[in-house]
C-alpha atoms as a PDB file:
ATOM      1  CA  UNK A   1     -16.595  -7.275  11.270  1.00  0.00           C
ATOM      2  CA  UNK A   2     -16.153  -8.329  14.661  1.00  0.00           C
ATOM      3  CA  UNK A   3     -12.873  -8.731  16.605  1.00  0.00           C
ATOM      4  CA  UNK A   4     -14.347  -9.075  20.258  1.00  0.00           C
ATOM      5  CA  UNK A   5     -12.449 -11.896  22.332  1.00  0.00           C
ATOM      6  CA  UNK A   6     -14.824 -15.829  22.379  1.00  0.00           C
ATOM      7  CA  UNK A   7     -16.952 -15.619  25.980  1.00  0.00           C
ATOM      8  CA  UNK A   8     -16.011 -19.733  25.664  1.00  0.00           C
ATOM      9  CA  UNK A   9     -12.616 -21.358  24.854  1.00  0.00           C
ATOM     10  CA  UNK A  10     -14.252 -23.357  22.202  1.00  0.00           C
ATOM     11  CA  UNK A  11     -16.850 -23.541  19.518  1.00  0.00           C
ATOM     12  CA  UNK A  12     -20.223 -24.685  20.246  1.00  0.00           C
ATOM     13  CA  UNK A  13     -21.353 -28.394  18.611  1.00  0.00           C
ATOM     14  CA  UNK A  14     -24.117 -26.789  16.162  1.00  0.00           C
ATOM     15  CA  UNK A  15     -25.894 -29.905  14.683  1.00  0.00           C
ATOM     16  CA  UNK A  16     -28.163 -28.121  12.090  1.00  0.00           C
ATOM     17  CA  UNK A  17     -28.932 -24.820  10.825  1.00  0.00           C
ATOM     18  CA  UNK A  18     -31.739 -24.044  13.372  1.00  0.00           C
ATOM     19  CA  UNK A  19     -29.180 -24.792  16.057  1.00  0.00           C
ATOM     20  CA  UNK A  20     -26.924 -22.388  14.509  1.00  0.00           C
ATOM     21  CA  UNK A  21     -29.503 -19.542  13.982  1.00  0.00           C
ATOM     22  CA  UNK A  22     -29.968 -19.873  17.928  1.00  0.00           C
ATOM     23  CA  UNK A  23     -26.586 -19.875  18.616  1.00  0.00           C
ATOM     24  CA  UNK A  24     -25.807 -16.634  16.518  1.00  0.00           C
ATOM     25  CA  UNK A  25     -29.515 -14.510  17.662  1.00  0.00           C
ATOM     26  CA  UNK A  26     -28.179 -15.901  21.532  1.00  0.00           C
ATOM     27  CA  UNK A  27     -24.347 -14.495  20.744  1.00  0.00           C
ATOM     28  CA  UNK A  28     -25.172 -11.351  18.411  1.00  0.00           C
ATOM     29  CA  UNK A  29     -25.644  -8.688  21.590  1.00  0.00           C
ATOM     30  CA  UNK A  30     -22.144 -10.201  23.381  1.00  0.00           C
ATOM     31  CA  UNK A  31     -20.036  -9.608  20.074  1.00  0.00           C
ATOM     32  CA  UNK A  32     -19.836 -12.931  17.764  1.00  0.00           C
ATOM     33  CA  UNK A  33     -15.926 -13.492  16.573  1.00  0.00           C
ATOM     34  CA  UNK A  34     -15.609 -13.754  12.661  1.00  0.00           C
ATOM     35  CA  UNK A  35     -14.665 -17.115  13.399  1.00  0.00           C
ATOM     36  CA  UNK A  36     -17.895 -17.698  15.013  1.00  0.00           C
ATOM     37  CA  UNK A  37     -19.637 -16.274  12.174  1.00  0.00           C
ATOM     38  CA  UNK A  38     -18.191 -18.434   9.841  1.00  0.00           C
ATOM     39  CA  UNK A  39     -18.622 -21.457  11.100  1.00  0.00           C
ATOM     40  CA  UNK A  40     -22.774 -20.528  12.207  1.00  0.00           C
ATOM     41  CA  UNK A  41     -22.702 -19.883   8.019  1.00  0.00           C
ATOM     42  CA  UNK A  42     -20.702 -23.095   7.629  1.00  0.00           C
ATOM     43  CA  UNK A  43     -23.525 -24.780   9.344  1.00  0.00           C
ATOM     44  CA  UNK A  44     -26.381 -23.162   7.648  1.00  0.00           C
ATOM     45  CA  UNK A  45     -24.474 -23.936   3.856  1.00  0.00           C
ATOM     46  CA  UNK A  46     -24.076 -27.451   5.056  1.00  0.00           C
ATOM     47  CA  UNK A  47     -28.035 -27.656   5.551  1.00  0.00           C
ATOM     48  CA  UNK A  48     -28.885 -26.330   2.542  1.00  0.00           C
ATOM     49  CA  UNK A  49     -29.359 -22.290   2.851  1.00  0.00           C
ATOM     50  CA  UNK A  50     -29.103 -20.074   0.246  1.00  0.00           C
ATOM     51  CA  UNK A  51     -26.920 -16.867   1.122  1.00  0.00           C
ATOM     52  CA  UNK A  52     -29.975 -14.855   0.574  1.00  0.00           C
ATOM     53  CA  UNK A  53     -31.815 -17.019   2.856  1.00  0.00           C
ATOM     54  CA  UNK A  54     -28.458 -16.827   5.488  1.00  0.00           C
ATOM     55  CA  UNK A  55     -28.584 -13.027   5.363  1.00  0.00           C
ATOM     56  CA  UNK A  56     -32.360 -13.157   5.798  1.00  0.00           C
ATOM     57  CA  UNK A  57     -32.093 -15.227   8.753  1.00  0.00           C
ATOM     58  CA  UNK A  58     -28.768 -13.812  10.262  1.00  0.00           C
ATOM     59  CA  UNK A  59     -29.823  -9.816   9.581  1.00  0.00           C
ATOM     60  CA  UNK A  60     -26.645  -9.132   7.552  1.00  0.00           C
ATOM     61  CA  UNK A  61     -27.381  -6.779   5.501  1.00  0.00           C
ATOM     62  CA  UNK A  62     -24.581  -6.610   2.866  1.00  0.00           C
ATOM     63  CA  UNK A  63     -23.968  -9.828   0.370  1.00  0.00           C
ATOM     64  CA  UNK A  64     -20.256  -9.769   0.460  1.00  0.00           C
ATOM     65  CA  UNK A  65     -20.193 -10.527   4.160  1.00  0.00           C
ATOM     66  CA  UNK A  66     -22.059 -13.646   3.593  1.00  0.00           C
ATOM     67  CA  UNK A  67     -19.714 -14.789   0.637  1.00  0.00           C
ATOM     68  CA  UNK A  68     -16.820 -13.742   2.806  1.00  0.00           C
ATOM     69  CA  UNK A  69     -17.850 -15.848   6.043  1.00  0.00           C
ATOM     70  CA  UNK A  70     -18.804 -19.225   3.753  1.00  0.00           C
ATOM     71  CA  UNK A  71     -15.581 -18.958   2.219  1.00  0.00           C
ATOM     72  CA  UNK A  72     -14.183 -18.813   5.437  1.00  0.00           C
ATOM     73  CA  UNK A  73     -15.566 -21.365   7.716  1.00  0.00           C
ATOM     74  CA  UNK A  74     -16.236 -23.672   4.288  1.00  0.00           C
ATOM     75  CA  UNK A  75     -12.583 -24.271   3.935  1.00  0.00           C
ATOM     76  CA  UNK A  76     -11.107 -24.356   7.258  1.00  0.00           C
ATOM     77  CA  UNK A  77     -10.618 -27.467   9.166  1.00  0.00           C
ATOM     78  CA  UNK A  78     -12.291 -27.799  12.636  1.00  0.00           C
ATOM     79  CA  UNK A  79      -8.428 -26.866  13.864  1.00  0.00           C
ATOM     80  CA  UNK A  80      -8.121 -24.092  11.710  1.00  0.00           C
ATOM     81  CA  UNK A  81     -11.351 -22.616  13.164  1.00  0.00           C
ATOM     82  CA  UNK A  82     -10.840 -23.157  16.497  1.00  0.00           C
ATOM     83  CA  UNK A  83      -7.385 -21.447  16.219  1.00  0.00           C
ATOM     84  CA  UNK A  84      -8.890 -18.561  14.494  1.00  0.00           C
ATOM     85  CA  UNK A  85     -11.614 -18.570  17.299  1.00  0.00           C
ATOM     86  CA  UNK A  86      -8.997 -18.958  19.709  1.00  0.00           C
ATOM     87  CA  UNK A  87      -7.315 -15.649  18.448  1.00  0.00           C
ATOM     88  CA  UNK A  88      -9.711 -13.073  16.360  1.00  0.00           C
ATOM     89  CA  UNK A  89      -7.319 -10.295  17.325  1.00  0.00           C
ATOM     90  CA  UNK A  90      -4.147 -11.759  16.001  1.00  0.00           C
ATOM     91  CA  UNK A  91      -5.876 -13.779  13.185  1.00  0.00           C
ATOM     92  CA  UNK A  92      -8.718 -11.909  11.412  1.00  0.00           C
ATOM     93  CA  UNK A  93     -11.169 -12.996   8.270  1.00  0.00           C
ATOM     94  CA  UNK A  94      -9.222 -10.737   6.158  1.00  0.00           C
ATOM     95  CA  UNK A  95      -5.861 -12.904   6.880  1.00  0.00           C
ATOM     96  CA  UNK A  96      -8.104 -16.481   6.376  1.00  0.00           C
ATOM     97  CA  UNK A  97      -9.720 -14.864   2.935  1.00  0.00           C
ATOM     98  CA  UNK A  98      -6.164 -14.698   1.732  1.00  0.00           C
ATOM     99  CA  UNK A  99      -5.215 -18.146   2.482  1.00  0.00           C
ATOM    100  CA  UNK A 100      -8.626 -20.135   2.619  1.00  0.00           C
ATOM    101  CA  UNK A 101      -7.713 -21.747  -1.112  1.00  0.00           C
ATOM    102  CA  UNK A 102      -4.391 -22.897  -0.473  1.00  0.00           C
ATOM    103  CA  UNK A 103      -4.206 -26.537   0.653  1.00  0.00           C
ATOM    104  CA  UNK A 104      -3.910 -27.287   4.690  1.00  0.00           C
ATOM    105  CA  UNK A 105      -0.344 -28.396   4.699  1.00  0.00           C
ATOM    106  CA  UNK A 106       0.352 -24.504   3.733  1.00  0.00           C
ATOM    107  CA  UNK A 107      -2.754 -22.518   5.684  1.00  0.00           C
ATOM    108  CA  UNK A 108      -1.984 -24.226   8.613  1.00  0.00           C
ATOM    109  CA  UNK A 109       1.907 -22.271   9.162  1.00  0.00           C
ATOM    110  CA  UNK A 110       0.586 -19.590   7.878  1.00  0.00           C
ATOM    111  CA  UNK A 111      -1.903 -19.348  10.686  1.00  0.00           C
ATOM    112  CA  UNK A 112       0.329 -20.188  13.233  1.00  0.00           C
ATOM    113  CA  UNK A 113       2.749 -17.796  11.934  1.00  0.00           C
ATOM    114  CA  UNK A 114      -0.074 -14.876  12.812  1.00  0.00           C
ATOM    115  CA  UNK A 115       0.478 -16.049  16.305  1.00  0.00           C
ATOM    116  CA  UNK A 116       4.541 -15.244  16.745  1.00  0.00           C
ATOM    117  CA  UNK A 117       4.391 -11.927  14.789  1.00  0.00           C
ATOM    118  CA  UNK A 118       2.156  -9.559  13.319  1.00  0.00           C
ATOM    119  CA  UNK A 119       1.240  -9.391   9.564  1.00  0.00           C
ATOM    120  CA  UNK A 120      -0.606  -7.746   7.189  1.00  0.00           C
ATOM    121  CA  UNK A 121      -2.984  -8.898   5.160  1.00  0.00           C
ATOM    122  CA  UNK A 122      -1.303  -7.695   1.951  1.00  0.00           C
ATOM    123  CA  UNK A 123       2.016  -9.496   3.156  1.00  0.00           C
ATOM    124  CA  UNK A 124       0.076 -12.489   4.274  1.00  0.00           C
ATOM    125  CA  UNK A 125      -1.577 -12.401   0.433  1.00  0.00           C
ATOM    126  CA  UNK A 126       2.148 -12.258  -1.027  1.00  0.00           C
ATOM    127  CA  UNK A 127       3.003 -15.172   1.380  1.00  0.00           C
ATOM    128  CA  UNK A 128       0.032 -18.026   0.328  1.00  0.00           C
ATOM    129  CA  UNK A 129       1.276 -16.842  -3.393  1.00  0.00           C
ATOM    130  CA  UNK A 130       4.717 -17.603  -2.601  1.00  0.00           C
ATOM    131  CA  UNK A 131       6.247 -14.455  -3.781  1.00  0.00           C
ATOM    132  CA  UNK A 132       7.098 -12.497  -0.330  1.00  0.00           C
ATOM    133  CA  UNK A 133       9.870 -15.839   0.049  1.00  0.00           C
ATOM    134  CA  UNK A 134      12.088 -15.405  -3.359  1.00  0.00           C
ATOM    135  CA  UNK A 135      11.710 -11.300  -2.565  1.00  0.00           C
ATOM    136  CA  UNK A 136      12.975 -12.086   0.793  1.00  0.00           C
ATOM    137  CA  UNK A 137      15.959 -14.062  -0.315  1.00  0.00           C
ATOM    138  CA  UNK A 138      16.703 -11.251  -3.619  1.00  0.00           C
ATOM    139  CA  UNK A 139      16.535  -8.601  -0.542  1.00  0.00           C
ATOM    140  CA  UNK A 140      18.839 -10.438   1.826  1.00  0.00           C
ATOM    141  CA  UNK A 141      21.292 -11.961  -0.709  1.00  0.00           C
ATOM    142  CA  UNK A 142      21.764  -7.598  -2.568  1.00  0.00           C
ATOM    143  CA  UNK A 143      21.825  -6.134   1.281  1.00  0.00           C
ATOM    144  CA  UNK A 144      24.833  -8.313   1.731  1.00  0.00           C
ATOM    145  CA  UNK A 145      26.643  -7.922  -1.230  1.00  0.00           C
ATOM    146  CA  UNK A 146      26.151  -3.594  -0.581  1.00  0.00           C
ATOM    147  CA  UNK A 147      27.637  -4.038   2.583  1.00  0.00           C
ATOM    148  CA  UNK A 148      30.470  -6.030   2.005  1.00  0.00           C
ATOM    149  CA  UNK A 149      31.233  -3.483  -0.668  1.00  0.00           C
ATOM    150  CA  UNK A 150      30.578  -0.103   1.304  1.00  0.00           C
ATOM    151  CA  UNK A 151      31.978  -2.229   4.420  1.00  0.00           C
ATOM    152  CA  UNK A 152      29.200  -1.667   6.958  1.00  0.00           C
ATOM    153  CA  UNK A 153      26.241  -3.478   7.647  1.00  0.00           C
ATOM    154  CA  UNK A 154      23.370  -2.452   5.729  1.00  0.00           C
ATOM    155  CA  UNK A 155      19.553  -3.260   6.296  1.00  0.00           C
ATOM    156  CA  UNK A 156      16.779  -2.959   3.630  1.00  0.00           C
ATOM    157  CA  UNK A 157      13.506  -2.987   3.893  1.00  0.00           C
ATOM    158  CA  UNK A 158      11.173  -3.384   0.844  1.00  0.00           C
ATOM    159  CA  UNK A 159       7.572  -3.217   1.072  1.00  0.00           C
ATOM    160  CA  UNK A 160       6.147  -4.521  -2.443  1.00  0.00           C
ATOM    161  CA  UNK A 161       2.656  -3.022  -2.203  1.00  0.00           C
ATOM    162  CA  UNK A 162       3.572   0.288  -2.020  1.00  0.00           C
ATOM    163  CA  UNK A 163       6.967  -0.337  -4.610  1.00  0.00           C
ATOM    164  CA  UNK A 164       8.617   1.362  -2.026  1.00  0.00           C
ATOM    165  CA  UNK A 165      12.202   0.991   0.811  1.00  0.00           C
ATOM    166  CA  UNK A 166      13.870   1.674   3.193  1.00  0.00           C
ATOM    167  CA  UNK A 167      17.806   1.503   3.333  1.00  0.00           C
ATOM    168  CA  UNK A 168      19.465   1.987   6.583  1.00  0.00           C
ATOM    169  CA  UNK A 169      23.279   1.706   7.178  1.00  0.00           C
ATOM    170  CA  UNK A 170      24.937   1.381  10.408  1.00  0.00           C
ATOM    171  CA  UNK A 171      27.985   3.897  11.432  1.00  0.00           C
ATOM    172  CA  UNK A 172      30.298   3.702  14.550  1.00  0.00           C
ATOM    173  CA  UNK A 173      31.512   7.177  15.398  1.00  0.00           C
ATOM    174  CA  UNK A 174      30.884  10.550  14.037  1.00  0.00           C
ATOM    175  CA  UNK A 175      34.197  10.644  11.665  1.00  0.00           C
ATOM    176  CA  UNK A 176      32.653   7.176  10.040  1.00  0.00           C
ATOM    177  CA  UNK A 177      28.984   8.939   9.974  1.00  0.00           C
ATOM    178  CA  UNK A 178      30.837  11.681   7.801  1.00  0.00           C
ATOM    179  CA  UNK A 179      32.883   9.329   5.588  1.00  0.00           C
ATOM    180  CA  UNK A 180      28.933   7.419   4.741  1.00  0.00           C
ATOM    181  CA  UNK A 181      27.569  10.669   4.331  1.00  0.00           C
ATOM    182  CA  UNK A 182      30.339  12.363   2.147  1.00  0.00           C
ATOM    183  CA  UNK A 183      30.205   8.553   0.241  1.00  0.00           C
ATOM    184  CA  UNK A 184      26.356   9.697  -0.316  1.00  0.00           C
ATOM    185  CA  UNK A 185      27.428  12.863  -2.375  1.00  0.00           C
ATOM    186  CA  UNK A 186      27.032  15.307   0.961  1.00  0.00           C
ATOM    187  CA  UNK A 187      29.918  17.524   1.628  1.00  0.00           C
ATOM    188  CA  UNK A 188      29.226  19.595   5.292  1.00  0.00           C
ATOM    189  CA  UNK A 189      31.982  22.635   4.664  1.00  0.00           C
ATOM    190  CA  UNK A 190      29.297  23.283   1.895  1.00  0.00           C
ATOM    191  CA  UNK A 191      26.526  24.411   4.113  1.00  0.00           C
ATOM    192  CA  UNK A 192      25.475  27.400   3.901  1.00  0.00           C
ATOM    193  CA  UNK A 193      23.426  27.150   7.667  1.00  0.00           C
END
């Protein structure tokens, strides 16, 4: 897939598929945004093509892209589309595939979310199935309780894909750095180095 910035600030009016077929053959050598993509397959759907017949007439050669793309620009509003259009480097079809079957009220601050900050698919996947927010809040609400017990601010990081962390604890001073270390189990006058 593509992820070349739009030549125009906005997507073409394609009436029918024919239009759209011209549009894409015209585009193809510049570098077509996935956004673009999807909406010339949007087009074609709307009049009637088969995906075999879109692949024919678009040269893509795998069946998945096709599937992907009308998924894509099927669902999306014109808003949504022109956003994406607006932005293929911040928001890509991987990000849309993950959210294309929610409802607009949530795809829409999702989407405009991609713009502030960067996020990965997989986290944007946990997001539209509304587990990444009651992880967040376990997260936040155990890395506060651990600090107000150890008595230093405390930061995790939990990344649910890979069922792995990150715990990182703050320390002012070198005495305090060996009081959180000794708390750890590590005693220095036992080196051996």
């Amino acid at each position: 897939m593509t992820n070349i910035a739009p030549i125009s600030k906005s997507l073409p009016l394609l009436i029918d598929a024919e239009e759209a077929i011209e549009h894409y053959n015209a585009r193809a050598g510049q570098g077509l945004t996935d956004a673009e993509r999807a909406y010339v397959v949007s087009v074609m759907t709307r009049d009637g093509y088969s995906n075999a017949r879109i692949r024919k007439a678009l040269g893509i050669q795998k069946v998945y892209v096709v599937t992907h793309l009308k998924r894509a620009g099927m669902r999306l509003e014109e808003d949504e589309l022109r956003l994406w259009f607006r932005n293929p480097s911040r928001i890509t079809l991987g990000h849309v595939r993950a959210i294309a079957k929610l409802p607009y009220s949530r795809r829409e601050p999702l989407l405009r979310s991609l713009l502030s900050k960067r996020i990965p698919v997989s986290e944007l996947e946990a997001l539209a199935r509304g587990e990444h927010r009651q992880e967040d809040v376990d997260i936040a609400a155990f890395e506060q309780r651990v600090g107000e017990v150890i008595g230093r601010p405390l930061t995790i990081s939990y990344n649910k894909a890979k069922r792995s962390g990150k715990v990182t604890a703050s320390f002012f001073g070198l005495d305090d750095l060996d009081r959180l270390l000794g708390g750890l189990g590590y005693r220095g006058e036992d080196d051996s180095s």
